[in-house]
Protein backbone atom coordinates (compact mmCIF):
# COMPACT_ATOMS: atom_id res chain seq x y z
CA UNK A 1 37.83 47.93 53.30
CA UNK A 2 37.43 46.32 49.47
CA UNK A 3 34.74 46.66 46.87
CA UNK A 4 35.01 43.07 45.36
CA UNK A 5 31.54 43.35 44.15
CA UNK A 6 32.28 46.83 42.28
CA UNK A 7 35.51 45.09 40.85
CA UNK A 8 33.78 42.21 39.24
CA UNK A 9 30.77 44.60 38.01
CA UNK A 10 33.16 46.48 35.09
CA UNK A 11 34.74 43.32 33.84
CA UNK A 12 31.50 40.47 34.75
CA UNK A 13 31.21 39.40 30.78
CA UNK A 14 35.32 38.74 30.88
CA UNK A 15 35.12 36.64 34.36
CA UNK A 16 31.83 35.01 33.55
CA UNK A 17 33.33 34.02 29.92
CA UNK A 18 36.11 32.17 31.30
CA UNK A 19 34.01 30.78 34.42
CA UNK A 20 31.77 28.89 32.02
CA UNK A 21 34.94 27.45 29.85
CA UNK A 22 36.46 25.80 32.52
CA UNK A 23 33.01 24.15 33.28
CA UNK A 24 32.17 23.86 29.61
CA UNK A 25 35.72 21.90 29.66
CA UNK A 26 35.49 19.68 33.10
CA UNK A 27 39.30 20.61 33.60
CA UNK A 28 38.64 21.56 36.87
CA UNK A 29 42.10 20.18 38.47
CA UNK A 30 45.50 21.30 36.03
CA UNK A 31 43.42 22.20 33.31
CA UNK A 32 45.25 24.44 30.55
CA UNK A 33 44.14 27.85 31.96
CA UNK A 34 46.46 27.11 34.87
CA UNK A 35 49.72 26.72 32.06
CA UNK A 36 48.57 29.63 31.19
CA UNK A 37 48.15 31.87 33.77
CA UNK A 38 51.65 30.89 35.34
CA UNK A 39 52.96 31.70 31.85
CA UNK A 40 51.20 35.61 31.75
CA UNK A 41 52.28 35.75 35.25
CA UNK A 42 55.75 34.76 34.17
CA UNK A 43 55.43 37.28 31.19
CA UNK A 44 54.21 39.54 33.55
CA UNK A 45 56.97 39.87 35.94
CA UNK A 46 59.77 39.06 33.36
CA UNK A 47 60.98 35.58 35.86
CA UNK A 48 61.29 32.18 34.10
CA UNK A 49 59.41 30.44 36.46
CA UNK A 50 55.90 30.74 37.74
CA UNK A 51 54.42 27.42 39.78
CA UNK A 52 50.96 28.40 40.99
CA UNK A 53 49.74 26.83 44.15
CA UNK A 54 47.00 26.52 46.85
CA UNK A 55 47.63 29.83 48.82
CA UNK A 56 49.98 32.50 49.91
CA UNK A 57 51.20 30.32 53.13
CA UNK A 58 51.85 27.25 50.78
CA UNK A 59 53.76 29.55 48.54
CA UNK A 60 56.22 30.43 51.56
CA UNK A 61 56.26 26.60 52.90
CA UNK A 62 56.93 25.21 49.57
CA UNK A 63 59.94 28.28 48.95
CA UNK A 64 61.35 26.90 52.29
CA UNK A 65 61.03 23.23 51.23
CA UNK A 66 63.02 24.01 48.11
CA UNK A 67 66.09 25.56 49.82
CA UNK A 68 66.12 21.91 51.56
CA UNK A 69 67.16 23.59 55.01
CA UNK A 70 67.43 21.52 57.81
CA UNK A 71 65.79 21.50 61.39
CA UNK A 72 67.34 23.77 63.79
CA UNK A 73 68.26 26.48 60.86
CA UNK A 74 67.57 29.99 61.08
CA UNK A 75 65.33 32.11 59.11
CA UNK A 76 65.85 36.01 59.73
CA UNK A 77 62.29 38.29 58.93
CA UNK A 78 60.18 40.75 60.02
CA UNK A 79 58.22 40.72 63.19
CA UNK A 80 55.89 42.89 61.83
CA UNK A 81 53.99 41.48 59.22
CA UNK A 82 51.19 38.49 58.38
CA UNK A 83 51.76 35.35 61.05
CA UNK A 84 52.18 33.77 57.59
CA UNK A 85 55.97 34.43 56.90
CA UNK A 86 57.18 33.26 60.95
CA UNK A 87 54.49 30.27 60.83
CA UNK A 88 56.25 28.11 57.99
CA UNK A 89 59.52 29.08 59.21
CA UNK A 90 58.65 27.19 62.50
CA UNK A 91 56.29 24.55 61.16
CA UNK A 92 59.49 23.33 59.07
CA UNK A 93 61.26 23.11 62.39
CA UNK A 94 63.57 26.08 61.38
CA UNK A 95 63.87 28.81 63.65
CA UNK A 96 62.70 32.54 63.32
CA UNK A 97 64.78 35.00 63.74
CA UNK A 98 63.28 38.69 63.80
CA UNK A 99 65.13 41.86 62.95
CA UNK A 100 63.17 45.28 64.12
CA UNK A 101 61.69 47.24 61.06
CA UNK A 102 62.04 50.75 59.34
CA UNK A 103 59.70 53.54 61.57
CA UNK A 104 59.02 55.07 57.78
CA UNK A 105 57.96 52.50 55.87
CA UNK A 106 57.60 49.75 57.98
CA UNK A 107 60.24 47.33 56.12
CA UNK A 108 62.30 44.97 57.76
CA UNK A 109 66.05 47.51 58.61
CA UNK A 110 68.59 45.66 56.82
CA UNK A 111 71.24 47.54 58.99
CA UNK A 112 69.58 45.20 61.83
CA UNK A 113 70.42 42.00 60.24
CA UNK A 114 73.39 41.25 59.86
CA UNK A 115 74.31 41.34 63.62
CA UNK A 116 72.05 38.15 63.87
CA UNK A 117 73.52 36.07 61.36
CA UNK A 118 75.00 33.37 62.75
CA UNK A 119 76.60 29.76 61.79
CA UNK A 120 72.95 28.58 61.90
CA UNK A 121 71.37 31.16 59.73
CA UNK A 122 70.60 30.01 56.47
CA UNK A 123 68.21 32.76 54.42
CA UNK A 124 66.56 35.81 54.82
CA UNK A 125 62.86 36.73 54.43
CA UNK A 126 61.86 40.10 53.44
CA UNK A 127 58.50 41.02 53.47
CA UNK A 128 57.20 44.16 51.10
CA UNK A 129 54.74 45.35 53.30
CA UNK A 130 51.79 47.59 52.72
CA UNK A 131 52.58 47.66 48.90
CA UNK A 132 56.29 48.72 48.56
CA UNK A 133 59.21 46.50 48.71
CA UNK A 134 61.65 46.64 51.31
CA UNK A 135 65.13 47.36 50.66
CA UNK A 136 66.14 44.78 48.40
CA UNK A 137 69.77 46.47 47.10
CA UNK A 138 71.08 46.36 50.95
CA UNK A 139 69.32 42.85 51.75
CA UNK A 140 70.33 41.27 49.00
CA UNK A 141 74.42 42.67 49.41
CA UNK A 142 74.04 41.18 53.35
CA UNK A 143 73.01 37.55 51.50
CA UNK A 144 76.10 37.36 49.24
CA UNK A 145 78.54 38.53 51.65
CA UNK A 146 77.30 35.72 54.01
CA UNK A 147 76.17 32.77 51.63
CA UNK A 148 72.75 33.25 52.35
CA UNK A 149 68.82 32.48 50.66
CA UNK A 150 66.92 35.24 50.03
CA UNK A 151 62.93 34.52 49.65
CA UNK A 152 60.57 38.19 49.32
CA UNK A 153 57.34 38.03 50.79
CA UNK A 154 55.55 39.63 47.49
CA UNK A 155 51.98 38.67 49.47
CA UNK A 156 51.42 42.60 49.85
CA UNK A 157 53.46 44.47 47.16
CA UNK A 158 52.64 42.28 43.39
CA UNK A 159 52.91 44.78 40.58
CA UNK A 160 55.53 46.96 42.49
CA UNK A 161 59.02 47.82 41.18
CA UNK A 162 62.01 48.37 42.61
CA UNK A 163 64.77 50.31 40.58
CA UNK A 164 68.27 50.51 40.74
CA UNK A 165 71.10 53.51 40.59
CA UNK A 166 70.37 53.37 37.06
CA UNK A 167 66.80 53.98 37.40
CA UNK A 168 66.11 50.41 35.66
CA UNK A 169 63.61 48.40 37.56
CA UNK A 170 62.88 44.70 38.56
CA UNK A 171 58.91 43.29 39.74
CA UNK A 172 58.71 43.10 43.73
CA UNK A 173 59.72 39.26 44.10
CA UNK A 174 62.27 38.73 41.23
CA UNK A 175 65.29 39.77 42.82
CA UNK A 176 65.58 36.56 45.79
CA UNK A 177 66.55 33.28 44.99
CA UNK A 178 62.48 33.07 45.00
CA UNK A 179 59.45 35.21 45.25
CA UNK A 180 56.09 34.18 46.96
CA UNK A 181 52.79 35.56 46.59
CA UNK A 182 48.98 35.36 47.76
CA UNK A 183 45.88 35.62 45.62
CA UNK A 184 43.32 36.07 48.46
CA UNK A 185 40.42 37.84 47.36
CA UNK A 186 41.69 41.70 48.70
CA UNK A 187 45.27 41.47 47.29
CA UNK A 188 45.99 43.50 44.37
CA UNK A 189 45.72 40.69 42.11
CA UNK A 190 43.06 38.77 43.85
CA UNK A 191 41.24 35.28 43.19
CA UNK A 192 37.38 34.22 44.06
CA UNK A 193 39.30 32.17 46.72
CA UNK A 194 42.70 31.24 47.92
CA UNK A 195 45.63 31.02 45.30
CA UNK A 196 48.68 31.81 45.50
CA UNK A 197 52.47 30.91 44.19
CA UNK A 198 56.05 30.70 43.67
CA UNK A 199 58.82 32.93 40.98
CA UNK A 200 62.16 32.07 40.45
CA UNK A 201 65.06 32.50 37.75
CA UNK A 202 66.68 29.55 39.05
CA UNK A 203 65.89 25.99 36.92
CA UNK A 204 67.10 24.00 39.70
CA UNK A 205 64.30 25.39 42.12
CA UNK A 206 61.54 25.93 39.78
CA UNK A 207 62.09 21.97 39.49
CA UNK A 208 61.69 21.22 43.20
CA UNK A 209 59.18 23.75 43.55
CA UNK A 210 57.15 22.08 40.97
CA UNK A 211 57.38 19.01 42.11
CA UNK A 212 57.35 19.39 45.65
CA UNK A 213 53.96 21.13 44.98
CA UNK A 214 52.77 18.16 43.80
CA UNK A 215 53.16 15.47 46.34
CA UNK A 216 57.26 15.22 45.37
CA UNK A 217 56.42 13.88 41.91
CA UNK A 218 58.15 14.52 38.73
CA UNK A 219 56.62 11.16 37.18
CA UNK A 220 53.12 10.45 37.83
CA UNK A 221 53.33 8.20 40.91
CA UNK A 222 57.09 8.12 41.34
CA UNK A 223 57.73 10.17 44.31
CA UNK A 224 61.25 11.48 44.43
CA UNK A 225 61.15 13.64 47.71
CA UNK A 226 58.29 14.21 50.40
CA UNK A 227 56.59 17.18 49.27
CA UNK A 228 52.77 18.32 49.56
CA UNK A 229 49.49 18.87 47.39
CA UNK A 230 48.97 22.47 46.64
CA UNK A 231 47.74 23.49 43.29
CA UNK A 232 45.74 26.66 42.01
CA UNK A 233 42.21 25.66 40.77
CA UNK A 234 41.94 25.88 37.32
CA UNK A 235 38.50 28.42 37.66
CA UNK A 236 41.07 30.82 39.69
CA UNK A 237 43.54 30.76 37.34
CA UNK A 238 40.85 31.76 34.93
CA UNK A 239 39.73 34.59 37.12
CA UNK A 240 43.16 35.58 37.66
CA UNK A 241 43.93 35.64 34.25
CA UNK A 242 41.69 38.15 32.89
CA UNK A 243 42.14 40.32 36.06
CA UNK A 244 46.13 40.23 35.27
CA UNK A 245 45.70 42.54 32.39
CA UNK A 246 44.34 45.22 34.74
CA UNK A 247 46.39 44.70 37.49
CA UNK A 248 48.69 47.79 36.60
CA UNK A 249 45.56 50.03 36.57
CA UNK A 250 44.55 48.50 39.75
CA UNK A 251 47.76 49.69 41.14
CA UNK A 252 46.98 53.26 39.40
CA UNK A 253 43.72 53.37 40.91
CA UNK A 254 45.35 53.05 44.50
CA UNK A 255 48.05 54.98 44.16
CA UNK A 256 45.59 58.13 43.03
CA UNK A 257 43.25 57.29 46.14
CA UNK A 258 46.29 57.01 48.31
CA UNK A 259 47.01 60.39 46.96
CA UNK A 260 43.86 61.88 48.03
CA UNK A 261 44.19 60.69 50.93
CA UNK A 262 47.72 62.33 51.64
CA UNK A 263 46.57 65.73 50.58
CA UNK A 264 43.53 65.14 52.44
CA UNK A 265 45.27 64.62 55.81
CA UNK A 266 48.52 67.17 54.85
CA UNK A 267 47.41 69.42 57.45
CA UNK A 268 47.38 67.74 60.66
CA UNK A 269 50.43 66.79 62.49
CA UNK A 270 48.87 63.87 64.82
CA UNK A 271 48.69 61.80 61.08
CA UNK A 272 51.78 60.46 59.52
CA UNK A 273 50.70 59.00 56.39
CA UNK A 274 52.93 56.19 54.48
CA UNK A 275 56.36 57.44 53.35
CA UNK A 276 57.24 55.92 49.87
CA UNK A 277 61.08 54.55 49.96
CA UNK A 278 62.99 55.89 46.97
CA UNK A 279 63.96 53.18 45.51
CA UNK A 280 60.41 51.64 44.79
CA UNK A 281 56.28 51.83 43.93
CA UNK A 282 53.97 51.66 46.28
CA UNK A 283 50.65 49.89 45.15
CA UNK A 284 49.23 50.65 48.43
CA UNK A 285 47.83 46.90 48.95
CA UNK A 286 46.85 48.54 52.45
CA UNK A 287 46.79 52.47 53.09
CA UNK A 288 48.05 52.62 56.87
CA UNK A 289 48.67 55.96 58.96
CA UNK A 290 50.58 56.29 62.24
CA UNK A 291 48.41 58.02 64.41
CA UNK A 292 50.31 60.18 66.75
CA UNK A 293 48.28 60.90 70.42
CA UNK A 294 45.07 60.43 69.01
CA UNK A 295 42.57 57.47 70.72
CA UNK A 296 42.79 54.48 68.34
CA UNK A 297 40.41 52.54 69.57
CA UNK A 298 37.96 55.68 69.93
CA UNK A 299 38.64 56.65 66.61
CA UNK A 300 37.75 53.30 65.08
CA UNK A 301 34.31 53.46 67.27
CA UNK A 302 33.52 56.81 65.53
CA UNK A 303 34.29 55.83 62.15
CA UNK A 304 32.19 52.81 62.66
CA UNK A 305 29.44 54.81 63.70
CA UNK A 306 29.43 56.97 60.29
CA UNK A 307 29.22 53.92 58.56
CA UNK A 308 33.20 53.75 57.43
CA UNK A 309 35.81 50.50 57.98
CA UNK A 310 39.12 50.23 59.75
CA UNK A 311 41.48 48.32 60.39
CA UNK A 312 44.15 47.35 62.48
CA UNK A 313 47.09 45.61 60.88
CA UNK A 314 48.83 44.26 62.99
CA UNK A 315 47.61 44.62 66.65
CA UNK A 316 50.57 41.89 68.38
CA UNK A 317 53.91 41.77 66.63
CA UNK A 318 54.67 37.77 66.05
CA UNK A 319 57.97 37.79 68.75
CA UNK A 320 54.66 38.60 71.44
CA UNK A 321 52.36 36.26 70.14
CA UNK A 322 51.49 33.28 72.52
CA UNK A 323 52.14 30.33 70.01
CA UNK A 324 55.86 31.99 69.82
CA UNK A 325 56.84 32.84 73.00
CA UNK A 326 59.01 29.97 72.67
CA UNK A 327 61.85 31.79 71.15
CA UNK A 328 61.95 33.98 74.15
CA UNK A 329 61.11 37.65 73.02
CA UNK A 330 59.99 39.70 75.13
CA UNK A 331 58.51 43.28 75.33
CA UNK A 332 60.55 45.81 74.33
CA UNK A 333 63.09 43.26 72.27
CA UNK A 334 61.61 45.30 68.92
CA UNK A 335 60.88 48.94 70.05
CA UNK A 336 60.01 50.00 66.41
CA UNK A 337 57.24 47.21 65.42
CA UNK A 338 55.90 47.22 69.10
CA UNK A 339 55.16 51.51 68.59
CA UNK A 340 53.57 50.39 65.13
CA UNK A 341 51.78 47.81 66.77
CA UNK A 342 50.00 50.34 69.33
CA UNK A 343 49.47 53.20 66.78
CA UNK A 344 49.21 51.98 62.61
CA UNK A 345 45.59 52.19 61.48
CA UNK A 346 44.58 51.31 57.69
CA UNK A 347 42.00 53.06 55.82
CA UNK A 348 39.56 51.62 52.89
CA UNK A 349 41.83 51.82 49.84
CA UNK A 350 40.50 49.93 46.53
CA UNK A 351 39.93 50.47 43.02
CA UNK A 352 36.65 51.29 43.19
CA UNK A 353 37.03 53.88 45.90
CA UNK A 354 35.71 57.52 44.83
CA UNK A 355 36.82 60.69 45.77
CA UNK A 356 33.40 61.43 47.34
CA UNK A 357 33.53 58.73 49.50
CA UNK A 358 37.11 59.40 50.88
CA UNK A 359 36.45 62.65 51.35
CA UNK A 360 33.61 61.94 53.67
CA UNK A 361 36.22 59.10 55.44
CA UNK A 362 38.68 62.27 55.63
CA UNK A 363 36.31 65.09 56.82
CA UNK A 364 35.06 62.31 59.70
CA UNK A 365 38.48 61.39 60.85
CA UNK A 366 39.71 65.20 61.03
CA UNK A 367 36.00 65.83 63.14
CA UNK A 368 37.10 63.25 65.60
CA UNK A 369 40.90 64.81 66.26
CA UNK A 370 39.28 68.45 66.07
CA UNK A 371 36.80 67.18 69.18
């Protein structure tokens, strides 16, 4: 599905170079490429705060933990997406709430949410699925009408814009109260190992976010609130540095396979491939078609016979997962994530993909619905 390998091949001498300072240095916990790298990041995505941490998950606890909600509160977002963003939600003893999503893009509808606001309901999390951001004008209008949070799930979409009526545009994850994101190794902007972390314009929760990041410390040993350890190692924010200078051609590089791709598949009406909302990029962290009466499971066998990777993201919606049932969902409760569920199947999509090689993914895929 990724060429990591490929990846680190063109840009070895940059990686290795700032590999060997950090050892050269023995800074291997907070050393100064982690500053840094939160300050590019910040640079990047024009926020004023960037706290790095250990993962994409911590990133979403530690967002939660800052809004200082309180058991029993309820946390509207998408049951189709990463267990991720419902998991925190409920290991902070707040309750999930799920609103069905978009059949285009996948999104969380915002014209679903705001029936399930209630007096316990206390933020919303969006998450920007697949590589484009959901709709963050409409989500973000439902939050100030109702004195609500807003935290984007950037996990899946860094590097994407959204624009406005104007046409002026804001980075995927800088238009909530706060942004999270992962750095797993297949993400747009990945690490050599977990990473991940938190965005906000807001001084009063970059402040709690740093410190609740770092065992609820401001002062060295002086604990001020209960918080946790999570911390980006100072090798991946290294890596992460150097790779942040290509991450827009990274996003180029999938947006011209996804391309391919489309054209590729434009004649057959059993393959919907992704629609692109208006009103953002798609970096096309995942390349995912609805199939439409073909044999998924059948299809994947094929491909895996030529030699090609699939996958299935995701195969059981969170509101029908066992560890949730609690909440008492049942089948049918989301029609449109259940359908995507049964049907969505993603395609290798990465920067080192080649025309050659998708056209041989293409050519076997149309074989298989041809017979």
């Amino acid at each position: 599905m990724v060429d990591l390998k490929g990846q680190y091949i063109k840009i070895k001498s940059e990686i290795d170079s700032a590999i060997s300072k950090v050892i050269d240095e023995a800074k291997f916990i907070k050393g100064p490429q982690v500053k840094s790298f939160n300050n590019s990041l910040a640079d990047y995505l024009k926020v004023k705060h960037v706290i790095s941490c250990g993962n994409g998950t911590d990133a979403l606890q530690l967002a939660l933990m800052a809004l200082e909600l309180k058991p029993g509160d309820e946390v509207i977002t998408t049951p189709f997406t990463f267990i991720a963003t419902a998991e925190v939600i409920a290991l902070l003893n707040l309750k999930p709430v799920f609103a069905d999503v978009l059949p285009d893009t996948f999104n969380i509808d915002p014209d679903k949410i705001e029936s399930l606001i209630t007096a316990k309901t206390r933020a919303i999390i969006p998450v920007h699925l697949f590589g484009q951001a959901a709709d963050m004008q409409k989500i973000m209008n439902i939050a100030e009408r109702n004195n609500l949070f807003v935290i984007e799930d950037t996990a899946q979409a860094l590097g994407a814009d959204i624009y406005d009526v104007n046409g002026d545009y804001k980075k995927a994850g800088t238009i909530g109260d706060i942004g999270c994101t992962s750095f797993f190794p297949s993400k747009n902007l990945g690490a050599f190992g977990d990473g991940g972390a938190v965005f906000t314009n807001n001084d009063v929760l970059a402040e709690r976010l740093t410190s609740l990041s770092n065992h609820g410390m401001e002062v060295r040993y002086f604990h001020d609130r209960v918080g946790i350890n999570s911390r980006l190692d100072t090798i991946q924010a290294a890596i992460l540095e150097v790779k942040l200078k290509y991450l827009n051609q990274y996003c180029k590089d999938r947006q011209k396979a996804a391309k391919f791709y489309n054209e590729g598949f434009a004649k057959t009406t059993q393959i919907k491939t992704p629609v692109k909302a208006p009103f953002t990029s798609h970096v096309y962290h995942q390349y995912t078609i609805l199939l439409e009466g073909i044999d998924r499971e059948g299809l994947m066998d094929f491909l895996t016979s030529k030699g090609i990777a699939s996958a299935i993201y995701y195969p059981v919606p969170i509101h029908l997962q066992k560890a949730y049932r609690m909440l008492g969902y049942n089948k049918g409760d989301f029609p449109v994530a259940e359908t995507l569920s049964r049907n969505v199947l993603s395609l290798p999509i990465h920067t080192e993909l080649t025309e050659e090689i998708q056209q041989f993914i293409i050519e076997n895929i149309l074989d298989f619905i041809n017979g």
